[in-house]
PDB file of N, CA and C in Angstrom:
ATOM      1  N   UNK A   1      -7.490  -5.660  -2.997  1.00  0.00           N
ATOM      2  CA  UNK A   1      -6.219  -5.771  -3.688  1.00  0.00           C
ATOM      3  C   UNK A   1      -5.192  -6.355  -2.743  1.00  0.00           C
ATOM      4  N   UNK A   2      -4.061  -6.904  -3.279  1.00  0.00           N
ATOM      5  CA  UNK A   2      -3.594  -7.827  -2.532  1.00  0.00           C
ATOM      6  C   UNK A   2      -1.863  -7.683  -2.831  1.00  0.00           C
ATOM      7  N   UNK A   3      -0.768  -7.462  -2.251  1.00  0.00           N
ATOM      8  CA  UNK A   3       0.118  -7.744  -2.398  1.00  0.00           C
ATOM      9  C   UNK A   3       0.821  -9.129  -3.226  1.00  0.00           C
ATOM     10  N   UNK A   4       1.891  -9.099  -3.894  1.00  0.00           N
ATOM     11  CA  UNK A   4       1.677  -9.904  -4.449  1.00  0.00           C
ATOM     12  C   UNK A   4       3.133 -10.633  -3.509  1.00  0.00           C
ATOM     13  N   UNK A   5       2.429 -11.903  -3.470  1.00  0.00           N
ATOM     14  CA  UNK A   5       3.913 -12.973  -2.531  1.00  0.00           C
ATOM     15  C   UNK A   5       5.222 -12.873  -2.180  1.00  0.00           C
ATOM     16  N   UNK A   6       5.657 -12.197  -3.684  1.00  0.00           N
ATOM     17  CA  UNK A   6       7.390 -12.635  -3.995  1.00  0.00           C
ATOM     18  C   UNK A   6       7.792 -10.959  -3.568  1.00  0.00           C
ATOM     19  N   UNK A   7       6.799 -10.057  -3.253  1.00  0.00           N
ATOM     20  CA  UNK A   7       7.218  -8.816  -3.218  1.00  0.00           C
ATOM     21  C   UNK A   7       7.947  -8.657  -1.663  1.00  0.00           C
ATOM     22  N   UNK A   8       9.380  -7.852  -1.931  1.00  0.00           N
ATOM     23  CA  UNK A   8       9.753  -7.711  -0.117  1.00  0.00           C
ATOM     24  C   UNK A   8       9.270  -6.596   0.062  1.00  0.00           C
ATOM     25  N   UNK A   9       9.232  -6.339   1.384  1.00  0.00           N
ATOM     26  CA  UNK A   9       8.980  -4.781   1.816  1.00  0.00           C
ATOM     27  C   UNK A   9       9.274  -4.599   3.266  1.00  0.00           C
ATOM     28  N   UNK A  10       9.998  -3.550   3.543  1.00  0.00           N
ATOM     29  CA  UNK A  10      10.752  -3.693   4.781  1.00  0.00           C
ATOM     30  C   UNK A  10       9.357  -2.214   5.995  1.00  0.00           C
ATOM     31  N   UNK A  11       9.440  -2.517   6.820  1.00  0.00           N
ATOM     32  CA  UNK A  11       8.685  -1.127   7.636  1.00  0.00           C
ATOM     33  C   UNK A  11       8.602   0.207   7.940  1.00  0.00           C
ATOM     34  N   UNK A  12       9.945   0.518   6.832  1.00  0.00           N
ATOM     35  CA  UNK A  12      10.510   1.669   6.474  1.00  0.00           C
ATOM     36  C   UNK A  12       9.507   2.341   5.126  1.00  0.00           C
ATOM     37  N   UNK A  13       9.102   0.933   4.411  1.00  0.00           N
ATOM     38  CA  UNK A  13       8.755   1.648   2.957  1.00  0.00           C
ATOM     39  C   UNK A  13       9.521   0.988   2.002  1.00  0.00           C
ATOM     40  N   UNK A  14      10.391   0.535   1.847  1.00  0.00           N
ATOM     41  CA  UNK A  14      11.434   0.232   1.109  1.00  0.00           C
ATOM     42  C   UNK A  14      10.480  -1.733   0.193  1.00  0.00           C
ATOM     43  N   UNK A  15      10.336  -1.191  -0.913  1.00  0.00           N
ATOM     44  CA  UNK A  15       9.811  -2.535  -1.951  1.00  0.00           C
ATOM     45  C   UNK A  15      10.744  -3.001  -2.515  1.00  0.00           C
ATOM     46  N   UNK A  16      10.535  -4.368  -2.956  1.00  0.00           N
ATOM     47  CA  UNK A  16      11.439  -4.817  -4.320  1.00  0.00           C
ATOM     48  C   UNK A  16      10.806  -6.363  -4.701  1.00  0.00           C
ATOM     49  N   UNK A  17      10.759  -6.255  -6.099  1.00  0.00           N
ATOM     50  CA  UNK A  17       9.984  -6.927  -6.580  1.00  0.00           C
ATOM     51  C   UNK A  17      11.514  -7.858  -7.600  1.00  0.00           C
ATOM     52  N   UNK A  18      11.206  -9.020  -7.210  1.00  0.00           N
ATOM     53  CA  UNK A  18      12.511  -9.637  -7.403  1.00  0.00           C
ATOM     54  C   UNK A  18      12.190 -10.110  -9.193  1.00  0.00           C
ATOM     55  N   UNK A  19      11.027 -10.271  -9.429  1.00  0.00           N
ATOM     56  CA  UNK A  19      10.520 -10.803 -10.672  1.00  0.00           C
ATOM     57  C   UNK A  19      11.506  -9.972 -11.679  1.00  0.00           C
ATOM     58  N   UNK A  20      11.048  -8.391 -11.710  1.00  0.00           N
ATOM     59  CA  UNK A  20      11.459  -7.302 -12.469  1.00  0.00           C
ATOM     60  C   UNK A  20      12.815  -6.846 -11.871  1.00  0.00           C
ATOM     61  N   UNK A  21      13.342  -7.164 -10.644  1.00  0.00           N
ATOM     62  CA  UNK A  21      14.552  -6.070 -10.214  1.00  0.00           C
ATOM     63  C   UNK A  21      14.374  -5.310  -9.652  1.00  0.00           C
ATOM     64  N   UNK A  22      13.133  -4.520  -9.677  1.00  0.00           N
ATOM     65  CA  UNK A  22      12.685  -2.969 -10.021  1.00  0.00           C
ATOM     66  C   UNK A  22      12.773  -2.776  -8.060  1.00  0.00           C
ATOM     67  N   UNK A  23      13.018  -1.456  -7.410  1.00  0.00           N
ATOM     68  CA  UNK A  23      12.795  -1.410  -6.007  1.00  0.00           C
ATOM     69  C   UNK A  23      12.530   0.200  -6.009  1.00  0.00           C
ATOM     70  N   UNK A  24      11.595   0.349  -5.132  1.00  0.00           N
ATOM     71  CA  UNK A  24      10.656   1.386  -4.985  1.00  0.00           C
ATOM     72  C   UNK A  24      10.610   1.590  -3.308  1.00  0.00           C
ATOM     73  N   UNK A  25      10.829   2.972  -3.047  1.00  0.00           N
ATOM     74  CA  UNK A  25      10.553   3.376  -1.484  1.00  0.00           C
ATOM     75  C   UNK A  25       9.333   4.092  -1.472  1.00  0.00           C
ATOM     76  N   UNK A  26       8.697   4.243  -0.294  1.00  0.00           N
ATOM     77  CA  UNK A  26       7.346   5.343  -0.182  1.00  0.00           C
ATOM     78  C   UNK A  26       7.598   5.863   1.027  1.00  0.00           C
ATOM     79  N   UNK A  27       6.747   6.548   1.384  1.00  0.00           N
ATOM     80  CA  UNK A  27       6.906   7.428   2.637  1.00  0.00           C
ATOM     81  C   UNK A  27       6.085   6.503   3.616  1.00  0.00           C
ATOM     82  N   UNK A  28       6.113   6.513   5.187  1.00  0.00           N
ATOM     83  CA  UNK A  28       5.627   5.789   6.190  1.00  0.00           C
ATOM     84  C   UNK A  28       4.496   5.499   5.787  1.00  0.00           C
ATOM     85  N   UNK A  29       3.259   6.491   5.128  1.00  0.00           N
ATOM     86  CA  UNK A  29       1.885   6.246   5.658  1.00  0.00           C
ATOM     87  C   UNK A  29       1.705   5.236   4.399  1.00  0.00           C
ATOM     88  N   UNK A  30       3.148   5.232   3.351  1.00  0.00           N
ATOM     89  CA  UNK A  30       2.045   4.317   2.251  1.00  0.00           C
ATOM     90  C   UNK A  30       3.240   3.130   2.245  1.00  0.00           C
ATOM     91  N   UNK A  31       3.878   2.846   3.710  1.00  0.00           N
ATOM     92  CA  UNK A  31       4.487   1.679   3.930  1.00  0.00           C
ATOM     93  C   UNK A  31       3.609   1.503   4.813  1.00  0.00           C
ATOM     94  N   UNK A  32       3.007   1.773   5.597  1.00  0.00           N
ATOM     95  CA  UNK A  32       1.600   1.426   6.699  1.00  0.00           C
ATOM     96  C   UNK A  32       0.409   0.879   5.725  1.00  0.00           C
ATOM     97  N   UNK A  33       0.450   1.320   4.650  1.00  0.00           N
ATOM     98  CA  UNK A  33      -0.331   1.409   3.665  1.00  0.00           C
ATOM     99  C   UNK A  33      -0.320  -0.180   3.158  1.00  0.00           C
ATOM    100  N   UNK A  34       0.913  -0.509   2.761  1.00  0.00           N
ATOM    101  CA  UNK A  34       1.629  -2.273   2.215  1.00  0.00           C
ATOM    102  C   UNK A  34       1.114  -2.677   3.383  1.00  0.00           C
ATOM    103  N   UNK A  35       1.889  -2.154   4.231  1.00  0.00           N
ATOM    104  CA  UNK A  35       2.308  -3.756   5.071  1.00  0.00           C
ATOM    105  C   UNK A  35      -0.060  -4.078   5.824  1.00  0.00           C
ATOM    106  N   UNK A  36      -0.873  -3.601   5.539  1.00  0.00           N
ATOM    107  CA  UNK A  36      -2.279  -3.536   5.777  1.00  0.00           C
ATOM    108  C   UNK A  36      -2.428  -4.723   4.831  1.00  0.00           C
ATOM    109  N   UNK A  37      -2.317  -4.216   3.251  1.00  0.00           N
ATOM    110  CA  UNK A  37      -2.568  -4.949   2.378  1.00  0.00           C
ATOM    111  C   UNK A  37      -1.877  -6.299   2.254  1.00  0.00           C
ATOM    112  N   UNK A  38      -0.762  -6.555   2.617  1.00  0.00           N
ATOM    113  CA  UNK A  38       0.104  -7.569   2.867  1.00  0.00           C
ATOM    114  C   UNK A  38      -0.839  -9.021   4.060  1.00  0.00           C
ATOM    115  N   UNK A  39      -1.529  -8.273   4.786  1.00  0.00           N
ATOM    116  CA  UNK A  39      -2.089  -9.189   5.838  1.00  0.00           C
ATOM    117  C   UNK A  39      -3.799  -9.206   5.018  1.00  0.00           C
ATOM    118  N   UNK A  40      -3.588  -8.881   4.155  1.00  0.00           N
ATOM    119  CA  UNK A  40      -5.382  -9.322   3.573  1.00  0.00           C
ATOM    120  C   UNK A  40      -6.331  -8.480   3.648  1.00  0.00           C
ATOM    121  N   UNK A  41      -5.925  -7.439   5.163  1.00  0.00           N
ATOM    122  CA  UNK A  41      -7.134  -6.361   5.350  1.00  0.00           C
ATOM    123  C   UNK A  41      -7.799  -5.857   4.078  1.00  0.00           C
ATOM    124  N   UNK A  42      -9.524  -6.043   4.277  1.00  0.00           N
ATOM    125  CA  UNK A  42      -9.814  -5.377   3.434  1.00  0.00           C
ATOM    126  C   UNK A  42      -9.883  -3.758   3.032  1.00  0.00           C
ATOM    127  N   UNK A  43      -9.727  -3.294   2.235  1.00  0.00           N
ATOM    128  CA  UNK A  43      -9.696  -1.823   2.086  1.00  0.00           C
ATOM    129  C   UNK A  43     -10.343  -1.077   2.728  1.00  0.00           C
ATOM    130  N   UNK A  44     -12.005  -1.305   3.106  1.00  0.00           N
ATOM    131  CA  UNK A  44     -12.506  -0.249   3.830  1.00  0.00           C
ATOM    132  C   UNK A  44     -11.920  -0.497   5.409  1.00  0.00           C
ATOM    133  N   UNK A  45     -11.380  -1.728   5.632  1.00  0.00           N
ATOM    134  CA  UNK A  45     -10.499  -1.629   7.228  1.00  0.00           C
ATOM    135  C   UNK A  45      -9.821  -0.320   6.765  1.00  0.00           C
ATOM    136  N   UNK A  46      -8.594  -0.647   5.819  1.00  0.00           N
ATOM    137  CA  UNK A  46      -7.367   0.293   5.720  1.00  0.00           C
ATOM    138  C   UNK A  46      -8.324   1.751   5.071  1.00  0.00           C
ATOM    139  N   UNK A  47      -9.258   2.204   4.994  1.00  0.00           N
ATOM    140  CA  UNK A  47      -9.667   3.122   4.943  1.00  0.00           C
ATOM    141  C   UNK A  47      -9.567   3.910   6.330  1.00  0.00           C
ATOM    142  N   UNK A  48     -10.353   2.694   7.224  1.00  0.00           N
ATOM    143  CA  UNK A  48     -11.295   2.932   8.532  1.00  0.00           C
ATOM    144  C   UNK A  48      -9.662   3.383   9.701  1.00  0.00           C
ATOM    145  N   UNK A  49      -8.954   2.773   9.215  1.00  0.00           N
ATOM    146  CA  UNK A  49      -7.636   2.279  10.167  1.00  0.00           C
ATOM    147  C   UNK A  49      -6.809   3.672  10.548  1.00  0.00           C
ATOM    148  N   UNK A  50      -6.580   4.300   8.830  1.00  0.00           N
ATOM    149  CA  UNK A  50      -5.731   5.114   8.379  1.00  0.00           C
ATOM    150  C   UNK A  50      -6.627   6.485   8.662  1.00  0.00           C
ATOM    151  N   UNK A  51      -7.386   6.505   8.209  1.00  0.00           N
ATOM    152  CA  UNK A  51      -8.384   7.567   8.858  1.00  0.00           C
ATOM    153  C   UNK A  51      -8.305   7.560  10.190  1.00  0.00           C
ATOM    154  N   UNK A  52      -9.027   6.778  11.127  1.00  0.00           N
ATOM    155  CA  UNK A  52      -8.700   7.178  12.413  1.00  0.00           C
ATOM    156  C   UNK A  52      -7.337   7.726  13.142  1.00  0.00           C
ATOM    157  N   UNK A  53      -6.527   6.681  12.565  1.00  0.00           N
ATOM    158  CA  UNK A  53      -5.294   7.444  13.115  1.00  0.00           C
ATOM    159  C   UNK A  53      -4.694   8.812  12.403  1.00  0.00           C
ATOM    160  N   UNK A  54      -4.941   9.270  11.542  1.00  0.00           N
ATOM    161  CA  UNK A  54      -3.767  10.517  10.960  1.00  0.00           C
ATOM    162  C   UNK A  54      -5.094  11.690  11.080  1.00  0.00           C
ATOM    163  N   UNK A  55      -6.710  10.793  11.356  1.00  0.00           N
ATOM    164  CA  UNK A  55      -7.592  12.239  11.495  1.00  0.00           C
ATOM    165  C   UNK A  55      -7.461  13.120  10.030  1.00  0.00           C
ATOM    166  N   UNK A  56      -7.668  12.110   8.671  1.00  0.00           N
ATOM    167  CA  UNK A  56      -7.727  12.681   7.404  1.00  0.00           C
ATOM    168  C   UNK A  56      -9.443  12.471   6.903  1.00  0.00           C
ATOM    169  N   UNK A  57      -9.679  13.404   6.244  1.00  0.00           N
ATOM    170  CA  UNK A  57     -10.973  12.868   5.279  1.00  0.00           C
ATOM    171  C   UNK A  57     -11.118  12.166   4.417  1.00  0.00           C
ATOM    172  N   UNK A  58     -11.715  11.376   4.809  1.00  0.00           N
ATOM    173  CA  UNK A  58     -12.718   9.533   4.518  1.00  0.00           C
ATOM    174  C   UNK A  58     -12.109   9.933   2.946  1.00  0.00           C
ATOM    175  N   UNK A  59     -13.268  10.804   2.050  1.00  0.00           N
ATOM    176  CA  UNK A  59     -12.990  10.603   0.413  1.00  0.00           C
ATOM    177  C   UNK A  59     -11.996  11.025   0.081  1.00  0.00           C
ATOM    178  N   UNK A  60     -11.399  11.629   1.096  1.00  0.00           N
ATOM    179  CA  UNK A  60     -10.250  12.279   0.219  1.00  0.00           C
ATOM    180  C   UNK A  60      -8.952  11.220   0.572  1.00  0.00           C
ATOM    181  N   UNK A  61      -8.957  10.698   1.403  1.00  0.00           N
ATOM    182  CA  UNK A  61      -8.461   9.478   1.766  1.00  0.00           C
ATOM    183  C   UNK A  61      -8.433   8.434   0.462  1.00  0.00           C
ATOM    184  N   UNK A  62      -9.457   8.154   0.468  1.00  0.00           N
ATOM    185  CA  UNK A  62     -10.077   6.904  -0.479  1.00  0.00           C
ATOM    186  C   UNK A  62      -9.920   7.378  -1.782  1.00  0.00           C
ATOM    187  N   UNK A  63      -9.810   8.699  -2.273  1.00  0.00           N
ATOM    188  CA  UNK A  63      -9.250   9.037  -3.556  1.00  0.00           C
ATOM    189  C   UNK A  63      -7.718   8.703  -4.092  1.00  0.00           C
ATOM    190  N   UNK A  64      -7.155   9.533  -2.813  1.00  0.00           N
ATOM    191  CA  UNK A  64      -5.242   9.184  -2.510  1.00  0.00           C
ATOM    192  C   UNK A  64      -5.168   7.416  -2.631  1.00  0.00           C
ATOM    193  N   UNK A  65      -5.620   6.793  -1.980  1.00  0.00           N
ATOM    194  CA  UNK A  65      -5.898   5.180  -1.764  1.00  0.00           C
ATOM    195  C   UNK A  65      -5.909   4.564  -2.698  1.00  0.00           C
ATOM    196  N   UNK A  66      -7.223   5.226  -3.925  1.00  0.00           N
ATOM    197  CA  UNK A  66      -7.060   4.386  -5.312  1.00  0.00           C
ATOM    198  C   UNK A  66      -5.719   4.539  -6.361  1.00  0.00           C
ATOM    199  N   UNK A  67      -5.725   5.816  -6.202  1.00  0.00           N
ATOM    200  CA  UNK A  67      -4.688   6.475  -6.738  1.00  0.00           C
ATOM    201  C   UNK A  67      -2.831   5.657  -6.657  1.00  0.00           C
ATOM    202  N   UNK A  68      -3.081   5.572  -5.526  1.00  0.00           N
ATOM    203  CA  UNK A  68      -1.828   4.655  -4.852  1.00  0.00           C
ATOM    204  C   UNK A  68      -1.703   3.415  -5.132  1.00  0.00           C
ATOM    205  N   UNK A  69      -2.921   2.720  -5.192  1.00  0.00           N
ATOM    206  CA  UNK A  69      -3.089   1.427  -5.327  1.00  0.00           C
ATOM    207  C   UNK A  69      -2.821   1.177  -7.066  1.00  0.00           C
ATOM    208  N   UNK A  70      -3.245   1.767  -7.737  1.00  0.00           N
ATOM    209  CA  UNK A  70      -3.212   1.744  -9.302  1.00  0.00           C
ATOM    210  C   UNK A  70      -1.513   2.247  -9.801  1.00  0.00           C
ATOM    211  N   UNK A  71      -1.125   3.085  -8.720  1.00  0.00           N
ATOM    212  CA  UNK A  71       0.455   2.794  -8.909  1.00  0.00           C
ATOM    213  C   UNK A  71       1.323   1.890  -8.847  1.00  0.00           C
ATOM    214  N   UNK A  72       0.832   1.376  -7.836  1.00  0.00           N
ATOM    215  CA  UNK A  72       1.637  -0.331  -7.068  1.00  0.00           C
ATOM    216  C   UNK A  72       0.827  -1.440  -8.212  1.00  0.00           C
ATOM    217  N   UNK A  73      -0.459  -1.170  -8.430  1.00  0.00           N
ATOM    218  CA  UNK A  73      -0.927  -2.168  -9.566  1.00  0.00           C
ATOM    219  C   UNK A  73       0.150  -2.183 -10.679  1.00  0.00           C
ATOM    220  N   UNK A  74       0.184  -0.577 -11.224  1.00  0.00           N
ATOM    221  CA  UNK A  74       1.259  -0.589 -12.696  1.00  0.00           C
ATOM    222  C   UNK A  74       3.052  -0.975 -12.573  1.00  0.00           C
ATOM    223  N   UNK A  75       2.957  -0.821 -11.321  1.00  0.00           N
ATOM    224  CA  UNK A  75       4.327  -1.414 -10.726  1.00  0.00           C
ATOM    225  C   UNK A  75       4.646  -3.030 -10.911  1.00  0.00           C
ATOM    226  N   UNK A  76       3.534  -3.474 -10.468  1.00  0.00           N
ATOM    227  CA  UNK A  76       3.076  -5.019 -10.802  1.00  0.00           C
ATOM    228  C   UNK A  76       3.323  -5.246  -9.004  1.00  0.00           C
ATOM    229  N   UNK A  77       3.186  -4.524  -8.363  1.00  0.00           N
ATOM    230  CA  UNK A  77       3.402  -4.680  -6.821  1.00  0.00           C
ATOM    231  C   UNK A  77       1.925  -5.370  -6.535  1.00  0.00           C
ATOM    232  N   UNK A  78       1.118  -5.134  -6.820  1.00  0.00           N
ATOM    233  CA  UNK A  78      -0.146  -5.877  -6.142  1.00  0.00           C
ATOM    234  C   UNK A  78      -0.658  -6.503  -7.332  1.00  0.00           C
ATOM    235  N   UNK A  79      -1.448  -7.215  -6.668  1.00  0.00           N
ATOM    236  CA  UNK A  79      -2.165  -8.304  -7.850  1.00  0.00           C
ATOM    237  C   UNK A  79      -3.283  -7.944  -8.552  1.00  0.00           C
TER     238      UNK A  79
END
């Protein structure tokens, strides 16, 4: 999944999607979260990435992950 071009997003968390208006903040790990997807990484990187560093569990990770991602999908934040 992929960020979509026109979307800003600052390193704080802070989105805005100029298409809709619409602007959305998240907390660090799911602005660490963008700015992964923003550079192309594929998901099991940002699985592999985010796991190592915060020392969370893999599925339970990857559950939160889809979960997140299908938010920013209905947002129209990712493609």
């Amino acid at each position: 999944m992929r960020v979509r071009k026109n979307i800003a997003t600052s390193d704080e968390g802070f989105l805005f999607n100029p298409t809709t208006g619409d602007s959305f903040s998240t907390n660090s790990i799911g602005a660490e979260i963008i700015l992964l997807m923003k550079k192309d990484i594929p998901m099991s990187e940002v699985v592999e990435t985010i796991c190592g560093k915060y020392d969370v569990d893999e599925a339970l990770f990857e559950r939160d992950l889809e979960e997140f991602s299908m938010q920013l999908k209905g947002y129209s934040i990712l493609e």
